[in-house]
C-alpha atoms as a PDB file:
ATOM      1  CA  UNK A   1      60.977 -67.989 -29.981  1.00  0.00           C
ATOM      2  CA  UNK A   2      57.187 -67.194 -28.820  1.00  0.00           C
ATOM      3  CA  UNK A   3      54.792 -68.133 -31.250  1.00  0.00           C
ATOM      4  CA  UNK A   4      52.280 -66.051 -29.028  1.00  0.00           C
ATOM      5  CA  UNK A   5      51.998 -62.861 -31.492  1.00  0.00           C
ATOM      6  CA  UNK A   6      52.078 -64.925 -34.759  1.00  0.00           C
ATOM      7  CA  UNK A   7      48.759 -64.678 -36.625  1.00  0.00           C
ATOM      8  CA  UNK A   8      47.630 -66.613 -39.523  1.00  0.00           C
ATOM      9  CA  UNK A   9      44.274 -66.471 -41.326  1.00  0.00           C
ATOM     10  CA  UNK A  10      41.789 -68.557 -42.704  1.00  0.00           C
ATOM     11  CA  UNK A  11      39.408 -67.653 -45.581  1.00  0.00           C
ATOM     12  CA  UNK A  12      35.834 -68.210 -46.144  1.00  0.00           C
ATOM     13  CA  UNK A  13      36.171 -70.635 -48.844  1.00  0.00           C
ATOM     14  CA  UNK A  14      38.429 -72.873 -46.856  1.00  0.00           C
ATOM     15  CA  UNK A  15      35.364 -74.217 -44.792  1.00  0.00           C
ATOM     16  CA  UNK A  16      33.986 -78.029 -45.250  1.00  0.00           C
ATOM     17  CA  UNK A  17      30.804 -79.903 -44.314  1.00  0.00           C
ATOM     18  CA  UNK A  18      30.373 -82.092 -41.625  1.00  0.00           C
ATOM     19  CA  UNK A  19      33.289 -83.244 -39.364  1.00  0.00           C
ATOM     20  CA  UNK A  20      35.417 -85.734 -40.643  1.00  0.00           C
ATOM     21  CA  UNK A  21      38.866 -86.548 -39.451  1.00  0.00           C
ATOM     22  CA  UNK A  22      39.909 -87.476 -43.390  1.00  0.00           C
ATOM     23  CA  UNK A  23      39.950 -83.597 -44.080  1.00  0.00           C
ATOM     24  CA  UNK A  24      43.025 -82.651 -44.450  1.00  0.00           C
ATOM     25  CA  UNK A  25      44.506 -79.798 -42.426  1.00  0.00           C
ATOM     26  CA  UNK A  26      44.122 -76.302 -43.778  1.00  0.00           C
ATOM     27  CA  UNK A  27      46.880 -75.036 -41.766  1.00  0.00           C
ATOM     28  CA  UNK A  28      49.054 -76.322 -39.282  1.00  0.00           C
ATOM     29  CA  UNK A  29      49.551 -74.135 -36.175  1.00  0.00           C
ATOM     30  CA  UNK A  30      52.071 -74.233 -32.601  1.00  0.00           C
ATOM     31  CA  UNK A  31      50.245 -73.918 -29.324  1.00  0.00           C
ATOM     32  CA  UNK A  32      49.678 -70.592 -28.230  1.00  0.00           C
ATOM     33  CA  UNK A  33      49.377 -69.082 -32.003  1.00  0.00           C
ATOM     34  CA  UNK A  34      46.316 -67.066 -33.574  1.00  0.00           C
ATOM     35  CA  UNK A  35      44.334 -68.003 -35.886  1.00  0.00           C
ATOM     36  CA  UNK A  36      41.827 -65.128 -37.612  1.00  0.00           C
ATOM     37  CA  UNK A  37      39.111 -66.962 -39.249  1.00  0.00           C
ATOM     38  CA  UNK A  38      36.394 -65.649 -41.653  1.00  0.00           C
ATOM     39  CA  UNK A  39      33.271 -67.561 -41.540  1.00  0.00           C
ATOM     40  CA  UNK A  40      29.981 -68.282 -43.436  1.00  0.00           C
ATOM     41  CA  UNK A  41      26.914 -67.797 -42.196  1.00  0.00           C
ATOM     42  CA  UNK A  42      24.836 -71.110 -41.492  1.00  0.00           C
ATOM     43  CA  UNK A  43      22.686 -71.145 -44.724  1.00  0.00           C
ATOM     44  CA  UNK A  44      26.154 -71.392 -46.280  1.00  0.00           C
ATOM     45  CA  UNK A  45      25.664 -67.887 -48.015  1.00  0.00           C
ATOM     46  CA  UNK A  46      22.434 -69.209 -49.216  1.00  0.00           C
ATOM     47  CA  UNK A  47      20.944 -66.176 -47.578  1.00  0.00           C
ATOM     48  CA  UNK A  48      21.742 -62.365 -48.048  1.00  0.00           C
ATOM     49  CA  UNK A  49      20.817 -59.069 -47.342  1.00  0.00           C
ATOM     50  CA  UNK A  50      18.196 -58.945 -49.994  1.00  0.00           C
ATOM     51  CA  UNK A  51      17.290 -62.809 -49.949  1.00  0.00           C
ATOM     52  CA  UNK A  52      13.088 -63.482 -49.973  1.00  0.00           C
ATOM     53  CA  UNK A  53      10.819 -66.437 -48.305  1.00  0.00           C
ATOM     54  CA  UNK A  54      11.652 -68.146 -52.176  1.00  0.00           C
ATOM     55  CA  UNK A  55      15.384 -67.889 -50.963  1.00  0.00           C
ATOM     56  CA  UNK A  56      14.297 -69.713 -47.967  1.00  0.00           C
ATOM     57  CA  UNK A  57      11.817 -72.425 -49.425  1.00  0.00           C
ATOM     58  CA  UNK A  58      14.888 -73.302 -51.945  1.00  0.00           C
ATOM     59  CA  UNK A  59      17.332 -73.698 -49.155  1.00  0.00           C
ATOM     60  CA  UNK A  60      19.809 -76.702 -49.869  1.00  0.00           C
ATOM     61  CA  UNK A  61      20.270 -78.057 -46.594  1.00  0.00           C
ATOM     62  CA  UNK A  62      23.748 -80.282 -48.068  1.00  0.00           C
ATOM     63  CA  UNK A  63      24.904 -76.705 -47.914  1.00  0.00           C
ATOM     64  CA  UNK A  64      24.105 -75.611 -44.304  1.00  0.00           C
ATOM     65  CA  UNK A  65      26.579 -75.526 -41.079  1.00  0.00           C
ATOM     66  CA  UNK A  66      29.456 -74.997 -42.790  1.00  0.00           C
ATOM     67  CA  UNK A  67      32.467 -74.621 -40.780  1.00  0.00           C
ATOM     68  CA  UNK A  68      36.188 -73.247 -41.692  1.00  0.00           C
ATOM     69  CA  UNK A  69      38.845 -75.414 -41.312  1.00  0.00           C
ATOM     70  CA  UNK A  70      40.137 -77.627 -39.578  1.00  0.00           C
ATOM     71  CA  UNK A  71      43.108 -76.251 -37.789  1.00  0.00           C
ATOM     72  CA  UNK A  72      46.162 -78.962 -37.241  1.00  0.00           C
ATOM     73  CA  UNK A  73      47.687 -77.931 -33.662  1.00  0.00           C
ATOM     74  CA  UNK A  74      50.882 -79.157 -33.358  1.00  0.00           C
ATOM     75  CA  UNK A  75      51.718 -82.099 -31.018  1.00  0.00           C
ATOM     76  CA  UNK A  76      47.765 -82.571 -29.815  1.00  0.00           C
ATOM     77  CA  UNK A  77      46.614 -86.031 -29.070  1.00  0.00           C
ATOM     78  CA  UNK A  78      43.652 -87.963 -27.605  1.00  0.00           C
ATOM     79  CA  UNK A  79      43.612 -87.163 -24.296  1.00  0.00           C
ATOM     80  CA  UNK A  80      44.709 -83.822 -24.430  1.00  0.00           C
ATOM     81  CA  UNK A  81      42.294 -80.904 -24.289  1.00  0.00           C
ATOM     82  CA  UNK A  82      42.849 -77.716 -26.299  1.00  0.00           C
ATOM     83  CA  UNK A  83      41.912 -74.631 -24.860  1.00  0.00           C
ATOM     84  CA  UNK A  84      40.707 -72.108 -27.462  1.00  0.00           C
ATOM     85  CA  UNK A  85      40.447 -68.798 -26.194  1.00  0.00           C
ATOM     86  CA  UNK A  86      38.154 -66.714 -28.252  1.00  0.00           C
ATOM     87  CA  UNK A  87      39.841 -63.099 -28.657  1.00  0.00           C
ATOM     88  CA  UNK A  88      37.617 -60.978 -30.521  1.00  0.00           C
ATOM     89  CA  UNK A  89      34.842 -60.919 -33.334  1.00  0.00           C
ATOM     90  CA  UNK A  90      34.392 -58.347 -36.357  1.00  0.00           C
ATOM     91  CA  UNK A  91      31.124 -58.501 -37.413  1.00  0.00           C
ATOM     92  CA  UNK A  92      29.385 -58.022 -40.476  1.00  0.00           C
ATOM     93  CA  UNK A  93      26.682 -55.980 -39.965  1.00  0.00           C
ATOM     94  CA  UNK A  94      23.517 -58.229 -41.135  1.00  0.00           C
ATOM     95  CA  UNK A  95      22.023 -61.033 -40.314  1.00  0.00           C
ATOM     96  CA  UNK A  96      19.301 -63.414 -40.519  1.00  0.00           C
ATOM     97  CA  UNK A  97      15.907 -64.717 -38.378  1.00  0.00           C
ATOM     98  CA  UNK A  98      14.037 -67.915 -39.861  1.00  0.00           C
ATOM     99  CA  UNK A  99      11.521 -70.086 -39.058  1.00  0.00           C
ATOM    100  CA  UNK A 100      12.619 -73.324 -40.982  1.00  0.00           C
ATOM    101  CA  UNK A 101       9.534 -75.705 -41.740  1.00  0.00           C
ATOM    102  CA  UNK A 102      10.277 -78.781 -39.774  1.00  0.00           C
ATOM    103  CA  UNK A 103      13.143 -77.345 -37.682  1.00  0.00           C
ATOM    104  CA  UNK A 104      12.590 -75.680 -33.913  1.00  0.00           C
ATOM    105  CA  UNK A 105      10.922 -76.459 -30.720  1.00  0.00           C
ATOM    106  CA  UNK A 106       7.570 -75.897 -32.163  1.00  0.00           C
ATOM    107  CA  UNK A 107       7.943 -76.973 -35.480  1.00  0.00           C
ATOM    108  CA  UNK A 108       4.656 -78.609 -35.326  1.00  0.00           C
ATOM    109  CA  UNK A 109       3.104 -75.348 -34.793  1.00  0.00           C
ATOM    110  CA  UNK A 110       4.511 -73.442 -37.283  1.00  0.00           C
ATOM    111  CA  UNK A 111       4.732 -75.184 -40.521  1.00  0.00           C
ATOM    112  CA  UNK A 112       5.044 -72.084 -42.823  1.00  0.00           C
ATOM    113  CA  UNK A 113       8.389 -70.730 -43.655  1.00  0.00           C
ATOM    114  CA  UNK A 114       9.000 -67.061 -41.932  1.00  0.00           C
ATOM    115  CA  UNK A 115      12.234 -64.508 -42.501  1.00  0.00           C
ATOM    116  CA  UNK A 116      13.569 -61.350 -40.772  1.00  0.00           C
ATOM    117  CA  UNK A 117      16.621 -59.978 -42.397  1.00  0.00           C
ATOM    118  CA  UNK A 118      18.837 -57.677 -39.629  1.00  0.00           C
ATOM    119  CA  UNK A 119      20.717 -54.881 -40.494  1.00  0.00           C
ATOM    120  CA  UNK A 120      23.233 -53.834 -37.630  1.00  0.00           C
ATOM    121  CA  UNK A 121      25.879 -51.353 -36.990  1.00  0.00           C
ATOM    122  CA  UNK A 122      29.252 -53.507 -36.805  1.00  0.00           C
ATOM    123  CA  UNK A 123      31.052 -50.940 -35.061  1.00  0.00           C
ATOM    124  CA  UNK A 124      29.141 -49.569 -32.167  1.00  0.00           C
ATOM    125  CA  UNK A 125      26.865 -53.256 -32.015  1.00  0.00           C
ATOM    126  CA  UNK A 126      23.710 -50.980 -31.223  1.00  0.00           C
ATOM    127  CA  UNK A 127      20.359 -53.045 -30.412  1.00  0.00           C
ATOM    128  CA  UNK A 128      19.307 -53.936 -33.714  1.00  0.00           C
ATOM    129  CA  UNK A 129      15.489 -53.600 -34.574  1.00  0.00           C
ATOM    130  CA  UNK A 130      13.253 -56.163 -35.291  1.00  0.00           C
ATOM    131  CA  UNK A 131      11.143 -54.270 -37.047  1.00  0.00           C
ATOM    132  CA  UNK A 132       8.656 -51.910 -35.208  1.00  0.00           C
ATOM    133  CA  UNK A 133       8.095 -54.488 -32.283  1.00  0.00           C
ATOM    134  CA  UNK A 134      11.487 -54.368 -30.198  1.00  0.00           C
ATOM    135  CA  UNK A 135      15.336 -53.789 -30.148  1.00  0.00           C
ATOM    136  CA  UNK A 136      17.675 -56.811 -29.462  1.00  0.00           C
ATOM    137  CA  UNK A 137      20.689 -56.458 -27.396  1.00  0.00           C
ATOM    138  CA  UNK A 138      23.727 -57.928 -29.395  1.00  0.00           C
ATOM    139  CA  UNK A 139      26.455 -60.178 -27.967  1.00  0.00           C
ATOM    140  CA  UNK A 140      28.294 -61.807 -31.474  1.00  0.00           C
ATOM    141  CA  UNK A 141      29.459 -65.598 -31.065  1.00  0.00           C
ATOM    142  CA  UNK A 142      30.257 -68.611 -32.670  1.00  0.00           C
ATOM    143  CA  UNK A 143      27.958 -71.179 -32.511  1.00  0.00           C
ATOM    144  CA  UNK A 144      29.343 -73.938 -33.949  1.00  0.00           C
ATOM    145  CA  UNK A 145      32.766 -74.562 -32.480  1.00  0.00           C
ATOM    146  CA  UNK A 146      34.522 -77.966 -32.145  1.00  0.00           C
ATOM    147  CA  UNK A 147      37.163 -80.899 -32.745  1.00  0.00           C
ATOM    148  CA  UNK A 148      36.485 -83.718 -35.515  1.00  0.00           C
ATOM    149  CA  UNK A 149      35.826 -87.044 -33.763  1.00  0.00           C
ATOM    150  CA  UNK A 150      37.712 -89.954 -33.321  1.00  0.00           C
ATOM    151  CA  UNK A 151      34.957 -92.364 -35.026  1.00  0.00           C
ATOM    152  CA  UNK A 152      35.188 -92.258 -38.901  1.00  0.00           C
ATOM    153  CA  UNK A 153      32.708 -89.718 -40.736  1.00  0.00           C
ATOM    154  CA  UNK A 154      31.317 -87.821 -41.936  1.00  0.00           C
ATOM    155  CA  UNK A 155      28.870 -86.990 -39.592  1.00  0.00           C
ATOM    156  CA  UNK A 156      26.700 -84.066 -39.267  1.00  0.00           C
ATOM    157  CA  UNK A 157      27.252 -80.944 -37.799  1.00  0.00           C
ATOM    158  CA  UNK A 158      23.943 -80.014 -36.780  1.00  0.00           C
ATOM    159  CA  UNK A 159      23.880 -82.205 -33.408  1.00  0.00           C
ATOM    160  CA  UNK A 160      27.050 -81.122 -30.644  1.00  0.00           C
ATOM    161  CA  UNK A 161      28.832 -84.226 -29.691  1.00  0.00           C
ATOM    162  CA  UNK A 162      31.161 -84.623 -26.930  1.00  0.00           C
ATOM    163  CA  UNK A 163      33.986 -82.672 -28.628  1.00  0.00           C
ATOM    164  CA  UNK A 164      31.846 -79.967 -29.227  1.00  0.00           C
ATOM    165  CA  UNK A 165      30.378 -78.740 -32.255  1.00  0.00           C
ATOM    166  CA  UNK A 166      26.867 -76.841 -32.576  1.00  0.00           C
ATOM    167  CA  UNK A 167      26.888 -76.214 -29.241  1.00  0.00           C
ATOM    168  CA  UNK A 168      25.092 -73.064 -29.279  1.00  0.00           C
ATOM    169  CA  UNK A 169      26.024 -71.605 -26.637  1.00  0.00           C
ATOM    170  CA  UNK A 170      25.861 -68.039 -26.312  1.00  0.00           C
ATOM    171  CA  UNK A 171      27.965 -67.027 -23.955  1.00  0.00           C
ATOM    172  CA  UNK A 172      31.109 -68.435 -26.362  1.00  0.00           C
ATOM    173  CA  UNK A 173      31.653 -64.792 -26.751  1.00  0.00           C
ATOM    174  CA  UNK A 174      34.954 -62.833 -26.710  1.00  0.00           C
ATOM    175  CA  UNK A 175      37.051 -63.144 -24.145  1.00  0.00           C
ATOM    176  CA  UNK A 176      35.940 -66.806 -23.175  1.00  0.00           C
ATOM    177  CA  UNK A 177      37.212 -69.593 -23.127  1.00  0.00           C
ATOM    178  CA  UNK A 178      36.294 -72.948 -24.148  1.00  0.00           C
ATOM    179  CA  UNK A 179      38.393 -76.118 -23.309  1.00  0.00           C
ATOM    180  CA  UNK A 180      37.398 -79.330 -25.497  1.00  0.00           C
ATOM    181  CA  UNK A 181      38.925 -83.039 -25.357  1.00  0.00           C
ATOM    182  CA  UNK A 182      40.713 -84.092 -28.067  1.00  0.00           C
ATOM    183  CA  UNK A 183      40.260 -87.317 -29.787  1.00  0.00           C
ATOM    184  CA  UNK A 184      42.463 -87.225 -33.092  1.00  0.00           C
ATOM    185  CA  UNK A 185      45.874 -86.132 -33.834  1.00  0.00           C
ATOM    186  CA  UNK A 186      46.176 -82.621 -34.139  1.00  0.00           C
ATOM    187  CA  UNK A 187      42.994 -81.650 -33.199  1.00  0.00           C
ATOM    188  CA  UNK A 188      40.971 -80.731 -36.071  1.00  0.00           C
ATOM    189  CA  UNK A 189      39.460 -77.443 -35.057  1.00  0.00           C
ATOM    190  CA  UNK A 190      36.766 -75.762 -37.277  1.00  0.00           C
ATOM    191  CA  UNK A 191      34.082 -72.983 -36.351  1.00  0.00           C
ATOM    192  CA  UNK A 192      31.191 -70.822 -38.022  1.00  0.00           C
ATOM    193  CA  UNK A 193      27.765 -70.473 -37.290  1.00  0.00           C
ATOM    194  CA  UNK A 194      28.630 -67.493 -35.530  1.00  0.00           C
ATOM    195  CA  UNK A 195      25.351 -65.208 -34.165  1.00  0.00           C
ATOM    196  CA  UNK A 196      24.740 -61.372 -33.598  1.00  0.00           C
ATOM    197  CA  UNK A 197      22.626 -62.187 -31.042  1.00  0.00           C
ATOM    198  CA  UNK A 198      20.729 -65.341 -29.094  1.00  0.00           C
ATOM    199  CA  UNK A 199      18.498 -66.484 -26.220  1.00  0.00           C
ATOM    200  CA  UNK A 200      19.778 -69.770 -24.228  1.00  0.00           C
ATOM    201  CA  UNK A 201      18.019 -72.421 -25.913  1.00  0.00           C
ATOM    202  CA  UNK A 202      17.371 -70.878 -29.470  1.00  0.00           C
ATOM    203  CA  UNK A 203      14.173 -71.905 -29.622  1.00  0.00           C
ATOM    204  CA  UNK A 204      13.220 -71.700 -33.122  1.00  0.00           C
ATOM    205  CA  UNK A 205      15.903 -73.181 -34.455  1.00  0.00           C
ATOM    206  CA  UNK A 206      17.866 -69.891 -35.665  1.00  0.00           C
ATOM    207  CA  UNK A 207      19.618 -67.702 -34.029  1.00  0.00           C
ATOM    208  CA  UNK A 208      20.429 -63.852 -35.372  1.00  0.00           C
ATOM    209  CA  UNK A 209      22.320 -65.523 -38.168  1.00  0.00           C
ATOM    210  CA  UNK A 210      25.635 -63.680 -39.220  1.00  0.00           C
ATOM    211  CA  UNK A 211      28.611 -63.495 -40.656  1.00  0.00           C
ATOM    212  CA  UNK A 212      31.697 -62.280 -39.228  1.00  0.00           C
ATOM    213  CA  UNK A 213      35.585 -63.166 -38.683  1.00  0.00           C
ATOM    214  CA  UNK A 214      36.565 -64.361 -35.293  1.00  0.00           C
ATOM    215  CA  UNK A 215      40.079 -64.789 -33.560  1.00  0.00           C
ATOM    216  CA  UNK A 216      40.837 -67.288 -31.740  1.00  0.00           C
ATOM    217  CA  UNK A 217      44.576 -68.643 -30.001  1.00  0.00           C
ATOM    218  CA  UNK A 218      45.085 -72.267 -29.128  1.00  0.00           C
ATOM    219  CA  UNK A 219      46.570 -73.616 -25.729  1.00  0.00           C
ATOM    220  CA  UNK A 220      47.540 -77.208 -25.499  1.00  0.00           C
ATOM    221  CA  UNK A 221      46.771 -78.892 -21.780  1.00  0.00           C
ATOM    222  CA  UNK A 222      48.435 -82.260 -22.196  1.00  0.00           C
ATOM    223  CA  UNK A 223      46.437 -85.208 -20.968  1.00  0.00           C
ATOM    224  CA  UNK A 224      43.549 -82.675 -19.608  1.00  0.00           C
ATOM    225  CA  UNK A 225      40.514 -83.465 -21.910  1.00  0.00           C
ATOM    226  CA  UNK A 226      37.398 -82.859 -19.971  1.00  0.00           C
ATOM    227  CA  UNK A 227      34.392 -85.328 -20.625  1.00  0.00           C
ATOM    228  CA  UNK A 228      32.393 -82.938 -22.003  1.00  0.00           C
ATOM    229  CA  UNK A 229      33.022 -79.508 -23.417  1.00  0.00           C
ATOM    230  CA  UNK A 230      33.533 -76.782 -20.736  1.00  0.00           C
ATOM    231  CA  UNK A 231      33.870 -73.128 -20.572  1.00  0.00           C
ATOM    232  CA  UNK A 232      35.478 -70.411 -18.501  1.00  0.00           C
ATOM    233  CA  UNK A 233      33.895 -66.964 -18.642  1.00  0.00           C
ATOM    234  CA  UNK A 234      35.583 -63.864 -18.024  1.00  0.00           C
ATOM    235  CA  UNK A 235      32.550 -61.730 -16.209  1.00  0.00           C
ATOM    236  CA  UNK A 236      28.662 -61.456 -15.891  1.00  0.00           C
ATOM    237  CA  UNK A 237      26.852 -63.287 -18.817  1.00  0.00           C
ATOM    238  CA  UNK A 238      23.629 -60.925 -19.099  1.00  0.00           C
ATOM    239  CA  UNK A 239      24.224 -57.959 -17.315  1.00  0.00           C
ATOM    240  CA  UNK A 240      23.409 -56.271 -21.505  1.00  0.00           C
ATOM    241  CA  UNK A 241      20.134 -57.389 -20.942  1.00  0.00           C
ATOM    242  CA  UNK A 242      19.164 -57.460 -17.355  1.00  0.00           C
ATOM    243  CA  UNK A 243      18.702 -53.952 -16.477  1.00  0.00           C
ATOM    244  CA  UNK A 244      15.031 -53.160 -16.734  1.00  0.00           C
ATOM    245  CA  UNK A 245      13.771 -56.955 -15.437  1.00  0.00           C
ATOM    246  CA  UNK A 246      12.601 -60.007 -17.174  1.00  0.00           C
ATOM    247  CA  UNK A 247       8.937 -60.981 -17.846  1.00  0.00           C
ATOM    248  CA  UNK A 248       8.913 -64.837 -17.273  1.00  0.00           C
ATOM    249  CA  UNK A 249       6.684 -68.024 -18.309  1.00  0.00           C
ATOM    250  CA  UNK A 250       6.604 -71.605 -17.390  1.00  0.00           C
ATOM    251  CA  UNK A 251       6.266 -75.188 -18.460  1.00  0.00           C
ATOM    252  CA  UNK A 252       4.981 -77.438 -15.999  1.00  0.00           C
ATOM    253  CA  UNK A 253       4.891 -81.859 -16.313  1.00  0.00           C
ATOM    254  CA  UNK A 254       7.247 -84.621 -16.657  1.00  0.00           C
ATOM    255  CA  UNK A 255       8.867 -84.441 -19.150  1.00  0.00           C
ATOM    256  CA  UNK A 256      11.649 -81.992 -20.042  1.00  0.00           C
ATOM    257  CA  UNK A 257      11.001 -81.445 -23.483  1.00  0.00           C
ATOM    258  CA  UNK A 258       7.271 -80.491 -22.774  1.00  0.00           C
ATOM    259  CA  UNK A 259       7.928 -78.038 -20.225  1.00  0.00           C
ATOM    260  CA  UNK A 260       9.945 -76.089 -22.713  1.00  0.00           C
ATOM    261  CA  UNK A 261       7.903 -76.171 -25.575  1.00  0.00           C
ATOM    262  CA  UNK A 262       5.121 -74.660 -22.997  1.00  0.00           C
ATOM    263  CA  UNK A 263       7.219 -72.249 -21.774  1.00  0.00           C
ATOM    264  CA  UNK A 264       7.680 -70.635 -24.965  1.00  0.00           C
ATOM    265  CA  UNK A 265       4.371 -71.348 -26.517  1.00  0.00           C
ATOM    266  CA  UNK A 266       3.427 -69.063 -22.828  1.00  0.00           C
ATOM    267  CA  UNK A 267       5.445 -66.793 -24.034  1.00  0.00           C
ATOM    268  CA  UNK A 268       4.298 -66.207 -27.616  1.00  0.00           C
ATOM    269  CA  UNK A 269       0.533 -65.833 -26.498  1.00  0.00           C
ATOM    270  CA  UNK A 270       2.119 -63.076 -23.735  1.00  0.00           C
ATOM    271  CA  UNK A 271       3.905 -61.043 -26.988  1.00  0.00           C
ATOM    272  CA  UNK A 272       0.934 -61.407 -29.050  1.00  0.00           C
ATOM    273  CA  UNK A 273      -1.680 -60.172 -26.403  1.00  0.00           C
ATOM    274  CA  UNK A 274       0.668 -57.700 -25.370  1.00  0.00           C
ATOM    275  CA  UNK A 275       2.568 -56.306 -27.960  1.00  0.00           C
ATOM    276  CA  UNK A 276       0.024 -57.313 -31.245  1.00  0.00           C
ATOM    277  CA  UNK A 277       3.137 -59.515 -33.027  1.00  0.00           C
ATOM    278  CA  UNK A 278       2.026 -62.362 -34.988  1.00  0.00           C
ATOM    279  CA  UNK A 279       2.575 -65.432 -33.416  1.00  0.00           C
ATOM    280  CA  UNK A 280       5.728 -66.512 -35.318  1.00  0.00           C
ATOM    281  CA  UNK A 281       7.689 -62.853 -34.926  1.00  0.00           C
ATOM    282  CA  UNK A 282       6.877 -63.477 -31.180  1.00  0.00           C
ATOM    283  CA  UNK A 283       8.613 -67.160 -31.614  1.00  0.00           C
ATOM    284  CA  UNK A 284      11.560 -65.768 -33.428  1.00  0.00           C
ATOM    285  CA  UNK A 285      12.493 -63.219 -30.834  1.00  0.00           C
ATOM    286  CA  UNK A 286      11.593 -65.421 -28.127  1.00  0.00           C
ATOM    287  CA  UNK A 287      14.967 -67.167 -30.207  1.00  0.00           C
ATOM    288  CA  UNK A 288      17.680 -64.530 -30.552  1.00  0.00           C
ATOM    289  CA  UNK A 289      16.669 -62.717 -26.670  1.00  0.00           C
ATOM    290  CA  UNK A 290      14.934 -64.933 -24.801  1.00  0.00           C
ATOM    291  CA  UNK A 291      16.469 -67.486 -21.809  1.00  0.00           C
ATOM    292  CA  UNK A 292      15.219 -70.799 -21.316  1.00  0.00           C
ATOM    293  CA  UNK A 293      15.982 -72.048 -17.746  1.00  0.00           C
ATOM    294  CA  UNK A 294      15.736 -75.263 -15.918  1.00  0.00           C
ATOM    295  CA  UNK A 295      14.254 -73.782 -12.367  1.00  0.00           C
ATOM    296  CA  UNK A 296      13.510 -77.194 -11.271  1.00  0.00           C
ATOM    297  CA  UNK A 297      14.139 -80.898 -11.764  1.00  0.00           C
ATOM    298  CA  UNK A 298      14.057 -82.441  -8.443  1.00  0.00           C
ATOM    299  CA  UNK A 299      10.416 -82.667  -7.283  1.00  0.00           C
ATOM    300  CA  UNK A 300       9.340 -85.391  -8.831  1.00  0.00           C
ATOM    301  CA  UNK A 301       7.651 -86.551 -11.354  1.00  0.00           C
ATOM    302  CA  UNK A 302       6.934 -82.523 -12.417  1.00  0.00           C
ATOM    303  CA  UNK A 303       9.934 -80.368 -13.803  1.00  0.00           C
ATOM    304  CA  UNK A 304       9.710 -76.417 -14.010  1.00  0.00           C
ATOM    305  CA  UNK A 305      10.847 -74.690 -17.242  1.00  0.00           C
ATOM    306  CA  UNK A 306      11.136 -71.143 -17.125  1.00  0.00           C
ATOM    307  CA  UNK A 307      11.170 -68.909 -20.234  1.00  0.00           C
ATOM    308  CA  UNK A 308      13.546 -65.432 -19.200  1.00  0.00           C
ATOM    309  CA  UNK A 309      12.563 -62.694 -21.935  1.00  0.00           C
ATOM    310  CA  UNK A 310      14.307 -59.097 -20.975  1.00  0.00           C
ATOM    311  CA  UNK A 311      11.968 -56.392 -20.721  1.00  0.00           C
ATOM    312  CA  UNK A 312      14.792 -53.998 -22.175  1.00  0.00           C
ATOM    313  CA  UNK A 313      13.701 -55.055 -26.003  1.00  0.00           C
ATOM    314  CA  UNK A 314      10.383 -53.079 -25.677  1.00  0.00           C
ATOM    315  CA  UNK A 315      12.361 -50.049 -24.431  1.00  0.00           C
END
């Protein structure tokens, strides 16, 4: 009997904190079954349509990243890799922008709290407008995606690890898939943080923050864990975004870290000459659209950072 077409669910409220392989299962799957999971946003529904900057300055951060699960798969063990392939997202139709005080590439920069809600249409995932100043191509995700870890926890979820986690990585879209190593019994798999839209690198710390349900179906490759999380795409990863050209800044030194923050910070005084945004609406789009790159690493001691930002949002 295939267990291919069987499809369970998981609610919102079945989600936890941190990864910890204590937590018990919340439902015990075969390989090659789906799993429909509804997710909360990564305030932990501290935020909503109608939320204010007092709704932000009161955030409980014990509260944030939370992820639903886990998911027992049946007969995994360290060593093995599970391959989730992600099937299809139903969003939710709103969304989130913040600039957290103390959290983001240029956190020392911007020290005062800023919010843009989003208001999308789920079905036809039109640009959504961010504001008056630009429309943002939308490619929904889950950002936080992983196994729990063989060490005891808890531990955190905001840092990735090696069997995944907060990877934020935008391109974990539908029809992807994304092949992590297993280091407990059964797995563990949880997800959330899932994202309307974001630019490689998410730069100020949030992403288009957004509720939605996701479907995933688990493979089981025994002994096949990769090192390190990897991903196999099904087709072009920007071609939504590409087709009226990129305006482009740079970091320059030695020092990785640097170069981006001066890529950006390039970037925001571009937008705000340009476009008349205020410096921290420039820094949150630069966040959910635009593409930090690594152009160059080799030619020592200076590295090249390259910020991408698609000239289709001013369309």
């Amino acid at each position: 009997m295939s267990h291919r077409h069987h499809r369970h669910t998981l609610h919102a409220h079945q989600h936890h904190h941190g990864w910890n392989n204590a937590n018990p299962p919340a439902l015990r799957v075969a390989p090659g079954e789906s799993v429909v999971f509804e997710t909360v946003d990564s305030s932990g529904g501290q935020l909503s349509p109608t939320s204010t900057l007092d709704t932000l300055r009161a955030l409980d951060f014990s509260r944030v990243n939370p992820v639903t699960g886990p998911v027992h798969v049946d007969g995994a063990e360290p060593g093995d890799a599970l391959a989730v392939h992600i099937e299809h997202f139903a969003p939710s139709g709103w969304g989130w922008t913040a600039n957290i005080p103390g959290f983001g590439l240029l956190a020392d920069q911007f020290p005062d709290p800023a919010l843009h809600l989003w208001q999308y249409d789920a079905g036809t995932l039109a640009p959504a407008a961010f504001g008056r100043l630009a429309r943002v191509p939308l490619k929904p995700f889950a950002g936080t995606i992983g196994l729990a870890p063989a060490e005891p926890g808890p531990h955190s979820v905001v840092p990735p690890r090696r069997v995944g986690g907060n990877l934020d990585i935008r391109d974990l879209g539908a029809g992807t898939t994304l092949i992590l190593p297993v280091e407990v019994a059964g797995a563990l798999f949880s997800v959330g943080d899932t994202h309307a839209a974001q630019g490689d690198g998410e730069v100020c710390g949030t992403a288009i923050e957004s509720p939605m349900t996701v479907a995933l179906r688990f493979e089981l490759l025994k002994g096949a864990a990769p090192r390190f999380p990897r991903l196999e795409l099904p087709g072009p990863v920007t071609r939504h975004l590409d087709s009226r050209g990129y305006d482009v800044t740079t970091g320059i030194g030695p020092d990785l870290h640097g170069c981006a923050r001066d890529a950006v910070s390039g970037m925001i005084e571009l937008l705000v000459a340009r476009h008349g945004m205020q410096p921290v609406e420039a820094y949150m789009l630069c966040s959910v659209a635009g593409d930090l790159r690594v152009s160059e690493i080799v030619d020592v001691p200076n590295m090249v950072v390259s910020l991408y930002l698609p000239r289709v949002l001013f369309d």
